[in-house]
PDB file of N, CA and C in Angstrom:
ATOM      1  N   UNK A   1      19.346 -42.255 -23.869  1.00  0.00           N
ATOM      2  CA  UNK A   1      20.131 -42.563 -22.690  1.00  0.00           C
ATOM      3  C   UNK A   1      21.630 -42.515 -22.998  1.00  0.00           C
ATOM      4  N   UNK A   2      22.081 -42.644 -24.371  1.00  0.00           N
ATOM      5  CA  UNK A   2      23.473 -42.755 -24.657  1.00  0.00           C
ATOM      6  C   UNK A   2      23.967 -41.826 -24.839  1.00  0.00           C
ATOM      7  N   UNK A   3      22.888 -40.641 -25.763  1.00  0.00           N
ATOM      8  CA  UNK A   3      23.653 -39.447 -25.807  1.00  0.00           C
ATOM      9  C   UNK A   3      23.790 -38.881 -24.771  1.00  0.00           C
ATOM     10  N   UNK A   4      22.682 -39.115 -23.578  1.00  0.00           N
ATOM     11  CA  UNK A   4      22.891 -38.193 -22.298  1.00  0.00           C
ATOM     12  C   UNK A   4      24.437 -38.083 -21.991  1.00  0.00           C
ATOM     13  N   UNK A   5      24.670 -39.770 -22.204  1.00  0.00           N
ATOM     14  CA  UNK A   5      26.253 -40.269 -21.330  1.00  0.00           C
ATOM     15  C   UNK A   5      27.303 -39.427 -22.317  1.00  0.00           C
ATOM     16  N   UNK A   6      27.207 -39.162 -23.923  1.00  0.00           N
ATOM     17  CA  UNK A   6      28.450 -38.604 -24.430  1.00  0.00           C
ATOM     18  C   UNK A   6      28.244 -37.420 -24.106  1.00  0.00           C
ATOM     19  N   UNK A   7      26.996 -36.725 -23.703  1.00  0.00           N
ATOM     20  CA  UNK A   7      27.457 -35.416 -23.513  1.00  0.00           C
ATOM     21  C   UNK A   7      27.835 -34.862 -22.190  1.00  0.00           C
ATOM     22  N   UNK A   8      27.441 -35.517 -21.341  1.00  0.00           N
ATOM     23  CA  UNK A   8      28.074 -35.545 -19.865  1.00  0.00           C
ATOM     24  C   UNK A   8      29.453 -35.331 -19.888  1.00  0.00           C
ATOM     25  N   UNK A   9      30.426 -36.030 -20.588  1.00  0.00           N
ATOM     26  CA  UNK A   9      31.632 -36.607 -20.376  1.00  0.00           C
ATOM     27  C   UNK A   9      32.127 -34.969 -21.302  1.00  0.00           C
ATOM     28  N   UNK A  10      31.823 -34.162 -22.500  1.00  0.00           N
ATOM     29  CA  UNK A  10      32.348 -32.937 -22.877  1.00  0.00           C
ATOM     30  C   UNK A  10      32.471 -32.116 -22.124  1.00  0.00           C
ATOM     31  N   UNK A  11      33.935 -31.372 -22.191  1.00  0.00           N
ATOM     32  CA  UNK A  11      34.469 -30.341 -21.565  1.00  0.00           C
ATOM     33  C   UNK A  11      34.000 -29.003 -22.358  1.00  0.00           C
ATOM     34  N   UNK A  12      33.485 -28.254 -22.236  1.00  0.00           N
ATOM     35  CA  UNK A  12      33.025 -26.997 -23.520  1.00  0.00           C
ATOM     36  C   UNK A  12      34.005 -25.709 -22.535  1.00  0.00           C
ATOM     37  N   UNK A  13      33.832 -25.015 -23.233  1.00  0.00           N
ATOM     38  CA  UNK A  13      34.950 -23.246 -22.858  1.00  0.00           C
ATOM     39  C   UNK A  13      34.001 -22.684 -21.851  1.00  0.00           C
ATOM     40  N   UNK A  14      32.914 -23.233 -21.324  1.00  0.00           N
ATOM     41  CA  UNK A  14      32.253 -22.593 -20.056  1.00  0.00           C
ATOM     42  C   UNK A  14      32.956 -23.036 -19.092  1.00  0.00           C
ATOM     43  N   UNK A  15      32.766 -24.381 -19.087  1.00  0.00           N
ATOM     44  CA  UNK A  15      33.280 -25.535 -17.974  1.00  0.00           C
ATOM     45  C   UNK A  15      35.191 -24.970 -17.106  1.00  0.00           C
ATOM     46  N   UNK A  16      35.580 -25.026 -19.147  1.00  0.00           N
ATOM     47  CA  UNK A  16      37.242 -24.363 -18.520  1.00  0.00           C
ATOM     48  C   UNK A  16      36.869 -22.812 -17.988  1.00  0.00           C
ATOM     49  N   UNK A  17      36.307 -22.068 -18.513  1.00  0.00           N
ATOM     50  CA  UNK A  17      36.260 -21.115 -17.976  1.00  0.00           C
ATOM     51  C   UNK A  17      35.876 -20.880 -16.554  1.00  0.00           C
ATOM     52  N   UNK A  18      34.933 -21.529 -16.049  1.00  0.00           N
ATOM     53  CA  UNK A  18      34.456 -21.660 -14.801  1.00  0.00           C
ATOM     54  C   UNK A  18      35.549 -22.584 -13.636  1.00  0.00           C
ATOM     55  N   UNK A  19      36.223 -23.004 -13.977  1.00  0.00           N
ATOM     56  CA  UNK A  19      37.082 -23.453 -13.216  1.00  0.00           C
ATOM     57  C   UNK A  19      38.313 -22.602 -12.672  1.00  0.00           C
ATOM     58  N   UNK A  20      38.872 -22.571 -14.303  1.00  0.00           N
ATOM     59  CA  UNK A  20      39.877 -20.984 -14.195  1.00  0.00           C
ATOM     60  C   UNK A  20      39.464 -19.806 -13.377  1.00  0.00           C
ATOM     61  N   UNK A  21      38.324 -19.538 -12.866  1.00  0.00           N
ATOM     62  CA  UNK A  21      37.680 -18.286 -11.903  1.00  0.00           C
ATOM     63  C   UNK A  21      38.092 -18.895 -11.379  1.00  0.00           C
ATOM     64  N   UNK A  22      37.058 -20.465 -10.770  1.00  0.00           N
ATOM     65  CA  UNK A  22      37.361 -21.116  -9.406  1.00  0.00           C
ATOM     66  C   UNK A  22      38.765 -20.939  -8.272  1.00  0.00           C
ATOM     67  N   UNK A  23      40.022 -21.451  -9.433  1.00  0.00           N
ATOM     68  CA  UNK A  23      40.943 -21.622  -8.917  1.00  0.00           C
ATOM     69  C   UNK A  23      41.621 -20.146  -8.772  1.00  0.00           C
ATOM     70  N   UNK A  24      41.207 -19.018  -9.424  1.00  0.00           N
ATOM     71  CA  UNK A  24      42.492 -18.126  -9.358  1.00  0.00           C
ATOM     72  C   UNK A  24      41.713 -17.313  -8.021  1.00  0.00           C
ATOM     73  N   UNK A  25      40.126 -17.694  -7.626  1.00  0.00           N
ATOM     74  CA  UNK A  25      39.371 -17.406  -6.853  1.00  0.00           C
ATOM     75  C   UNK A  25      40.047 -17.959  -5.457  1.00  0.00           C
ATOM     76  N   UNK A  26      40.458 -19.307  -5.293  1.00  0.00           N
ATOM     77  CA  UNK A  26      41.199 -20.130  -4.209  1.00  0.00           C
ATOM     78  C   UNK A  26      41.878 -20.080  -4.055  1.00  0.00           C
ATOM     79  N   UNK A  27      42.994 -19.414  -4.832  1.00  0.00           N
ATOM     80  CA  UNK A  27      44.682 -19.165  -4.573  1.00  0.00           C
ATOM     81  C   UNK A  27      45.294 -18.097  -4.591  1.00  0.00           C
ATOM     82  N   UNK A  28      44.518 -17.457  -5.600  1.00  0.00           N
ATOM     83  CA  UNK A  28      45.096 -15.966  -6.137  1.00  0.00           C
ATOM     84  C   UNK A  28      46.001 -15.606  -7.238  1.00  0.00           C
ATOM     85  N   UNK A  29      46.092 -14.998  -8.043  1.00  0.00           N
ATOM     86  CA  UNK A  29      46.914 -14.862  -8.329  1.00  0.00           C
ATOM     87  C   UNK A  29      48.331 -14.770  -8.387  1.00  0.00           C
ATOM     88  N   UNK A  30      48.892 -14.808  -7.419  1.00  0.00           N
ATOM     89  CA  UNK A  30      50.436 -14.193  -7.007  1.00  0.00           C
ATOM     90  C   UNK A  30      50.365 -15.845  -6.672  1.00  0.00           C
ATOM     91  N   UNK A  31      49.947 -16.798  -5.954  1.00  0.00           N
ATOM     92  CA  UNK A  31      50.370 -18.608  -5.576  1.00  0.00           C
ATOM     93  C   UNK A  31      50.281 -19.287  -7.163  1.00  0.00           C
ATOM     94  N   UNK A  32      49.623 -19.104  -8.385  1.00  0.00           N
ATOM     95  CA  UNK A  32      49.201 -19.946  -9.317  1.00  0.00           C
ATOM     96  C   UNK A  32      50.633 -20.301 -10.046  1.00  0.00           C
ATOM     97  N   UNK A  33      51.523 -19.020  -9.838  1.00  0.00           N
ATOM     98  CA  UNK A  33      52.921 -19.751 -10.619  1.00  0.00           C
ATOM     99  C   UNK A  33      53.781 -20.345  -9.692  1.00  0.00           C
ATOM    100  N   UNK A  34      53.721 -20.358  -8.738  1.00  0.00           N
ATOM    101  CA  UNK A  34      54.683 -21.387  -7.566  1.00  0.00           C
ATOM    102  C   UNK A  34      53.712 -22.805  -7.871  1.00  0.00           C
ATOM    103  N   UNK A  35      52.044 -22.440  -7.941  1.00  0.00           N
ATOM    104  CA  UNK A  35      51.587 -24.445  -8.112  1.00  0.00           C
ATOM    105  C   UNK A  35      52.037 -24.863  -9.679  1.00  0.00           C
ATOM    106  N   UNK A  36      51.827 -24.208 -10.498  1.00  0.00           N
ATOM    107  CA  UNK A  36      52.239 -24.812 -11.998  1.00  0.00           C
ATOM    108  C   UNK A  36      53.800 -24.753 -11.929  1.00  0.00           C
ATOM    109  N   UNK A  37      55.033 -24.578 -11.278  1.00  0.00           N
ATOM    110  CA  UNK A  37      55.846 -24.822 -11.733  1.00  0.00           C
ATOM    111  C   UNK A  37      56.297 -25.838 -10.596  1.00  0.00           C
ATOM    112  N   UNK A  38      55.705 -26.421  -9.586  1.00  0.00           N
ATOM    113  CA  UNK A  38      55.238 -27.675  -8.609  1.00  0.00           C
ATOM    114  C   UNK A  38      54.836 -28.350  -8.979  1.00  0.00           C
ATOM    115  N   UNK A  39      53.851 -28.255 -10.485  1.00  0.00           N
ATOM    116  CA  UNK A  39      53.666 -29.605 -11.240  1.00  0.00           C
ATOM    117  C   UNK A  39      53.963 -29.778 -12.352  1.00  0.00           C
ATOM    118  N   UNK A  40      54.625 -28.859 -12.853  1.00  0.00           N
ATOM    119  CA  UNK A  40      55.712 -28.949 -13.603  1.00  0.00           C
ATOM    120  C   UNK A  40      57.130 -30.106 -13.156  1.00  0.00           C
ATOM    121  N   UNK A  41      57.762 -29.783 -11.788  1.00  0.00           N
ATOM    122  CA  UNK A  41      58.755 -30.198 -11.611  1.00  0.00           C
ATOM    123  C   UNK A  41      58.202 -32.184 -11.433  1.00  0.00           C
ATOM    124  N   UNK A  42      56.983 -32.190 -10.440  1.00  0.00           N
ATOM    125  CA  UNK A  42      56.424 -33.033 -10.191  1.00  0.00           C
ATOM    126  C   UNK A  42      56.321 -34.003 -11.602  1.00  0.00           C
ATOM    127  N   UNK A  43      55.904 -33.249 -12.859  1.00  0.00           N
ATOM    128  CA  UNK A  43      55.832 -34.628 -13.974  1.00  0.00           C
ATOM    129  C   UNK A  43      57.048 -34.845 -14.437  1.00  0.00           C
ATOM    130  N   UNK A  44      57.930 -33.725 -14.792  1.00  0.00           N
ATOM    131  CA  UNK A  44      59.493 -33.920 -14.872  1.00  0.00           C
ATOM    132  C   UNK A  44      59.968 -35.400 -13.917  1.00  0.00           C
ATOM    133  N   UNK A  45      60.092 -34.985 -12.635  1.00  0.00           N
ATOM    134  CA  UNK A  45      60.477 -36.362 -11.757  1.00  0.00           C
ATOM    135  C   UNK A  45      59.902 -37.334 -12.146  1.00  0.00           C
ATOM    136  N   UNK A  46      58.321 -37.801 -12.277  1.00  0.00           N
ATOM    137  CA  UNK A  46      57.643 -39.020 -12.491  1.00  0.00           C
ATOM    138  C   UNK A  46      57.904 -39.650 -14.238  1.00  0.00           C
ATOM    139  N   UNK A  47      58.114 -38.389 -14.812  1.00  0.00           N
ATOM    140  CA  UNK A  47      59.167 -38.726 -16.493  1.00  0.00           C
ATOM    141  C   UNK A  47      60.064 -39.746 -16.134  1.00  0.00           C
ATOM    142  N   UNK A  48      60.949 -39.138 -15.444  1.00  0.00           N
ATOM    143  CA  UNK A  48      62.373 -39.639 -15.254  1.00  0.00           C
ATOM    144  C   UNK A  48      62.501 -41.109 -14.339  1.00  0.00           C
ATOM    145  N   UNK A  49      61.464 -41.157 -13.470  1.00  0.00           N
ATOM    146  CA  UNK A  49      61.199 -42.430 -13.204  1.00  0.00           C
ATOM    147  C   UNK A  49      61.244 -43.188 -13.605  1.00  0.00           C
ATOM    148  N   UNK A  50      59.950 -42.943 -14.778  1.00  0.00           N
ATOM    149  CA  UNK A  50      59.322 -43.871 -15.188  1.00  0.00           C
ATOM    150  C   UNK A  50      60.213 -44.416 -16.749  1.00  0.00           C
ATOM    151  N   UNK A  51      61.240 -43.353 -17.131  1.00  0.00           N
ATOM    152  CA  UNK A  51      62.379 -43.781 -17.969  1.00  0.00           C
ATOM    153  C   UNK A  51      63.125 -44.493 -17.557  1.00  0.00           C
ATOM    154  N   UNK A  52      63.877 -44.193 -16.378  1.00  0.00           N
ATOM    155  CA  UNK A  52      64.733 -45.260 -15.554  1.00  0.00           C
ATOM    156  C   UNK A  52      64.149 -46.703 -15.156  1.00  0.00           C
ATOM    157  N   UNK A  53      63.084 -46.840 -15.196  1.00  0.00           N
ATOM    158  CA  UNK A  53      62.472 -48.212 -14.750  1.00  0.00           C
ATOM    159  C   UNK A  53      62.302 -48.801 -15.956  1.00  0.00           C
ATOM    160  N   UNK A  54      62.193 -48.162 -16.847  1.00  0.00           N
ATOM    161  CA  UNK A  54      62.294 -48.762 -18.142  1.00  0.00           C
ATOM    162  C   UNK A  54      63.235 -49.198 -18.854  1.00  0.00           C
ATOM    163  N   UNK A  55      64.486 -48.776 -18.860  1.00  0.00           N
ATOM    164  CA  UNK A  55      66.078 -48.748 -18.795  1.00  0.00           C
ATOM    165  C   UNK A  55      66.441 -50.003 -18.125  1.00  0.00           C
ATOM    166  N   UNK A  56      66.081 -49.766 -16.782  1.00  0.00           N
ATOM    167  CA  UNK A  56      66.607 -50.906 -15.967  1.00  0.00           C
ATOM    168  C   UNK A  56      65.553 -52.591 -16.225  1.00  0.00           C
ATOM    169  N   UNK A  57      64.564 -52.764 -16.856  1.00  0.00           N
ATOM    170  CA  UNK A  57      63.614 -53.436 -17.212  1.00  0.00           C
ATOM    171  C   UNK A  57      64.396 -54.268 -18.704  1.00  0.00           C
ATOM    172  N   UNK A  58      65.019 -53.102 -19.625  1.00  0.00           N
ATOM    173  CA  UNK A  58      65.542 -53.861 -20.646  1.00  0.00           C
ATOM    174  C   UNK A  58      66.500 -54.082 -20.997  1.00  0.00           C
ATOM    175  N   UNK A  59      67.465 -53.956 -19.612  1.00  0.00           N
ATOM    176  CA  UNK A  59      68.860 -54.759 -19.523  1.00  0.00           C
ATOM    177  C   UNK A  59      68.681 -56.419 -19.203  1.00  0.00           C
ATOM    178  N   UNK A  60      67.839 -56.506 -18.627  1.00  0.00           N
ATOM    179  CA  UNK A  60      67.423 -58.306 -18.248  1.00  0.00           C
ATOM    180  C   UNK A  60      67.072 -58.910 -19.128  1.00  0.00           C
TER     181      UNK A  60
END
């Protein structure tokens, strides 16, 4: 019953592979670099947040 659960939870090179179709299947090619550089900018901002709240946290 336990190993069922660790092997459930592995990602193997099918899994990525099958997704990578999925998505270039749903968007296309020509949209996939406008979304990765949308979440690109997206973790950049939530970086910088989450630095500044930290900044402002250990002046008090």
């Amino acid at each position: 019953m336990i190993s069922n659960a660790i092997f459930l939870g592995m990602i193997g090179p099918w899994q990525i592979a099958i997704v990578v179709a999925l998505v270039l299947l749903m968007f296309g090619g020509k949209k996939i670099p406008e979304l990765m550089k949308g979440l690109g900018t997206g973790i950049k901002e939530f970086k910088d947040a989450t630095k500044t709240e930290e900044e402002g946290t250990e002046e008090k």
